[in-house]
N, C-alpha and C. Protein backbone atom coordinates (compact mmCIF):
# COMPACT_ATOMS: atom_id res chain seq x y z
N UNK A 1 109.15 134.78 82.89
CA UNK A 1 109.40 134.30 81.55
C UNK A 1 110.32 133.09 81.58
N UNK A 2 111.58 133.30 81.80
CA UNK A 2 112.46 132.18 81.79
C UNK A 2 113.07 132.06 83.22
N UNK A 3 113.50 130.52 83.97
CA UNK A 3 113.90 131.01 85.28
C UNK A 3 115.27 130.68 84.51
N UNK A 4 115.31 131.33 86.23
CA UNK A 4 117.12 131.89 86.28
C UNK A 4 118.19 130.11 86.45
N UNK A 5 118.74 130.11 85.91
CA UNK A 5 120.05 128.93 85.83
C UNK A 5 120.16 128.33 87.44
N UNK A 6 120.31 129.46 88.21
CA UNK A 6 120.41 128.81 89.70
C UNK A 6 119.57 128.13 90.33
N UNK A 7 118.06 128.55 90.03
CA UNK A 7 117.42 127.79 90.43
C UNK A 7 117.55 125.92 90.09
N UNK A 8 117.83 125.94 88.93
CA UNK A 8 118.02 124.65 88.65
C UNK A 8 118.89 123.73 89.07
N UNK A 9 120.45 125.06 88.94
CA UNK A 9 121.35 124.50 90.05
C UNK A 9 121.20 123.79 91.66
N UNK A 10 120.13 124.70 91.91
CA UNK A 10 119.85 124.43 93.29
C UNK A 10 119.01 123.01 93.61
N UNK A 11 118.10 123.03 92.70
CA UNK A 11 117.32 121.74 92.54
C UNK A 11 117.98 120.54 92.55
N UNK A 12 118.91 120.48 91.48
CA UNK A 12 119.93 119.48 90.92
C UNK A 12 120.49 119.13 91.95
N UNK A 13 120.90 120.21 92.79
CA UNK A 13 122.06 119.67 94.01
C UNK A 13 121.05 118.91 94.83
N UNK A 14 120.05 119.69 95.21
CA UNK A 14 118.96 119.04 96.41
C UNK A 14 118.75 117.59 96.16
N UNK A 15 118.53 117.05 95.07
CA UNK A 15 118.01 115.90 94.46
C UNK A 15 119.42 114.81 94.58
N UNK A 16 120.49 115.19 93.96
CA UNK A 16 121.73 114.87 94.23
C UNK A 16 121.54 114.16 95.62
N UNK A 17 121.45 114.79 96.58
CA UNK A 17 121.75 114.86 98.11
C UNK A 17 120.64 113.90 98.44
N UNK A 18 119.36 114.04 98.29
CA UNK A 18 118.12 112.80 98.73
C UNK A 18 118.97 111.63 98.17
N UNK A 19 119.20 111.34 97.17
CA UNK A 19 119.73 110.35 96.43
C UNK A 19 121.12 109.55 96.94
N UNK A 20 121.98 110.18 97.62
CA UNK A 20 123.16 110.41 98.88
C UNK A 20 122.21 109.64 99.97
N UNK A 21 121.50 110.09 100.34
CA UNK A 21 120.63 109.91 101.62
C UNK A 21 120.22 108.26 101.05
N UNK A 22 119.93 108.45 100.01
CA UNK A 22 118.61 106.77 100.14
C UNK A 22 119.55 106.00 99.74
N UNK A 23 120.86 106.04 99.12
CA UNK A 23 121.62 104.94 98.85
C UNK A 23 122.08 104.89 100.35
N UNK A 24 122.90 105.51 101.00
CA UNK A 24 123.44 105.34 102.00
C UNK A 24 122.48 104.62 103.06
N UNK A 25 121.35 105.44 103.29
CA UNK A 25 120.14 104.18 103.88
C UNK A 25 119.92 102.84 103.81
N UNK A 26 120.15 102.34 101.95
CA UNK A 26 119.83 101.41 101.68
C UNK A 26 121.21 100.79 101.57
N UNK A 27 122.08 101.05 101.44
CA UNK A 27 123.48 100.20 102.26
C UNK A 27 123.63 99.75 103.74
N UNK A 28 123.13 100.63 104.47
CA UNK A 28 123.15 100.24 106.13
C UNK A 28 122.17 99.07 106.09
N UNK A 29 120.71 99.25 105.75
CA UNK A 29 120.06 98.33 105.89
C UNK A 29 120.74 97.13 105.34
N UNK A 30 121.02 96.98 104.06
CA UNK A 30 121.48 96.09 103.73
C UNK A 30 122.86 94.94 104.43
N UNK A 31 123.49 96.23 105.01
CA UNK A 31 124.69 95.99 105.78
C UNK A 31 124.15 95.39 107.39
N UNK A 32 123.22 95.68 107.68
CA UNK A 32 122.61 95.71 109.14
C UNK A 32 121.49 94.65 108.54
N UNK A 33 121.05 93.77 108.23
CA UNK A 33 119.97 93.27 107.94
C UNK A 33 119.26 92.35 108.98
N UNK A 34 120.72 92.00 109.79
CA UNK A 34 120.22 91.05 110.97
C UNK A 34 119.77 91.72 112.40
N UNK A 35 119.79 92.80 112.16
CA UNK A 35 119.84 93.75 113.32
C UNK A 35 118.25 94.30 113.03
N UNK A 36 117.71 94.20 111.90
CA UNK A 36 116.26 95.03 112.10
C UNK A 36 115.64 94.49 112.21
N UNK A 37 114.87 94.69 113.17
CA UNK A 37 113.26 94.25 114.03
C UNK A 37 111.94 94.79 113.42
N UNK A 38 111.12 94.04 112.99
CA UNK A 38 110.12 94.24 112.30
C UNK A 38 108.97 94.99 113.24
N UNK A 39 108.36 96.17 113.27
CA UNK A 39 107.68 96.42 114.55
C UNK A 39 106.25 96.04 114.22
N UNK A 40 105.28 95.76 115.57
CA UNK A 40 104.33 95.13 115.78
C UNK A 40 103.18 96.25 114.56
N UNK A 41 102.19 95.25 113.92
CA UNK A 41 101.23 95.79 113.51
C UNK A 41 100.64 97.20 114.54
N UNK A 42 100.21 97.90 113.87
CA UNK A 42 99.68 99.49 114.08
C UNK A 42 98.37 99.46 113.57
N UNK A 43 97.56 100.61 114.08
CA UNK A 43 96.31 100.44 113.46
C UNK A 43 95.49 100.55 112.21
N UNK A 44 96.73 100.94 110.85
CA UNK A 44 96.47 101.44 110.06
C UNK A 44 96.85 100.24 109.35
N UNK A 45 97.86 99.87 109.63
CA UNK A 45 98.36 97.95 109.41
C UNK A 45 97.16 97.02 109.99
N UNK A 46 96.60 97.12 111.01
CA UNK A 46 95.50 96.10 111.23
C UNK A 46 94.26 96.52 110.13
N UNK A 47 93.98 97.44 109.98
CA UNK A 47 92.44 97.79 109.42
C UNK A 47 92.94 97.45 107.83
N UNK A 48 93.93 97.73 106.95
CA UNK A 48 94.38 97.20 106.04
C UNK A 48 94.31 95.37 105.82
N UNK A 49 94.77 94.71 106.78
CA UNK A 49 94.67 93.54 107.06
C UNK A 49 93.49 92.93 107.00
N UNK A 50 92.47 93.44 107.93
CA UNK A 50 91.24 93.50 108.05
C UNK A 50 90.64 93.59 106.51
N UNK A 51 90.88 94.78 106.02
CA UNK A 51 90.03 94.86 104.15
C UNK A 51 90.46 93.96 103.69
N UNK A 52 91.89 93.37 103.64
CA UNK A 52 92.23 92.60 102.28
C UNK A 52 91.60 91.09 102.72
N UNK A 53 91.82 90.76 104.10
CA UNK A 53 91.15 88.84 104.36
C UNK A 53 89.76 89.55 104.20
N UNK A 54 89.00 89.95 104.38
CA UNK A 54 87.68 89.78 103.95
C UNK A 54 86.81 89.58 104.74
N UNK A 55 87.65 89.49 106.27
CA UNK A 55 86.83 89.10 107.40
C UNK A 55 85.91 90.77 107.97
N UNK A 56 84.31 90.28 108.39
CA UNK A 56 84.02 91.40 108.75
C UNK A 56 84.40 92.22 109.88
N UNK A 57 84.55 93.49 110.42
CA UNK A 57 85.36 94.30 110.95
C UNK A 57 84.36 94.16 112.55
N UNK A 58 83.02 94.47 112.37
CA UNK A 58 82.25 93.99 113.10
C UNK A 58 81.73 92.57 113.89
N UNK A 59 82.30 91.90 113.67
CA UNK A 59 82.42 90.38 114.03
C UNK A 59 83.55 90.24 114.13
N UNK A 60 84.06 90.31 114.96
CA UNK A 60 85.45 90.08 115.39
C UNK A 60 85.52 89.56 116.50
N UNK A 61 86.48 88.08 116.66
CA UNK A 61 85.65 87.40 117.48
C UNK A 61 87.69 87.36 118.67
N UNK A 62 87.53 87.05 119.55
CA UNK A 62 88.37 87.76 121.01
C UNK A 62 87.98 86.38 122.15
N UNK A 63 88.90 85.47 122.28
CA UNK A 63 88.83 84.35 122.81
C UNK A 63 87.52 83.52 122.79
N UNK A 64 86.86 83.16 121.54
CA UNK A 64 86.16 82.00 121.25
C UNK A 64 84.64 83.04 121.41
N UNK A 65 84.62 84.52 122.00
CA UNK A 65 83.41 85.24 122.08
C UNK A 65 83.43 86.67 120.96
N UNK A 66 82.66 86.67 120.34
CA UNK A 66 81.77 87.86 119.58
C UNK A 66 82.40 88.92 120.04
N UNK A 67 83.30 90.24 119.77
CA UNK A 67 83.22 91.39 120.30
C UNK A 67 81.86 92.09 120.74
N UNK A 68 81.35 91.89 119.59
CA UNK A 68 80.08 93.16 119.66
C UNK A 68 79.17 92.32 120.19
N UNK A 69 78.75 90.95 119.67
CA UNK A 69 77.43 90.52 120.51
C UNK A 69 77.69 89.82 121.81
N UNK A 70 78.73 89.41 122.38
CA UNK A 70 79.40 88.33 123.23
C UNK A 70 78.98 86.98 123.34
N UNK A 71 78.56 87.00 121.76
CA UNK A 71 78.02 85.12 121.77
C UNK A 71 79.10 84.21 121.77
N UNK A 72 79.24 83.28 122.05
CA UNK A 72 80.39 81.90 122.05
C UNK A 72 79.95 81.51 120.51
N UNK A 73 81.55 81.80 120.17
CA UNK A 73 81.81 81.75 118.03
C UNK A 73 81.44 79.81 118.11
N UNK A 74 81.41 79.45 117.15
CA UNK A 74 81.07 78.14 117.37
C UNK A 74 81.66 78.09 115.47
N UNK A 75 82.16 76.61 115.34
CA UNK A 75 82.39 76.70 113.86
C UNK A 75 81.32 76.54 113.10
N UNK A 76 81.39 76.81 111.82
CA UNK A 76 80.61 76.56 111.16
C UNK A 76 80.43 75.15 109.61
């Protein structure tokens, strides 16, 4: 029927505490800004990359040759 007061208490505090956590995060970073290293694209970062330019995923071309067909890319 109705919950009990503590539970809410308990919530409240939990939320409190993430909130502790992400400011304090976002002070270090901020404080450290010259110190973070951006890490290399991943594969979930490349295939994203891949959808948004528009280039096809299958033609992907790897020193001047075709992945998939190994023709020499030539401009167009």
């Amino acid at each position: 029927m109705f919950e009990h007061p503590y539970l809410f208490q308990q919530v409240t505090a939990h939320e409190q505490e993430q909130i502790e956590r992400t400011l304090a995060r976002r002070r270090m970073i901020a404080e450290h800004a010259d110190q973070i290293v951006p890490r290399e694209a991943g594969p979930v970062r490349r295939a994203l990359r891949r959808l948004t330019t528009g280039r096809p995923a299958g033609r992907a071309v790897r020193g001047g040759q075709h992945v998939c067909t190994g023709e020499t890319a030539t401009a167009r």
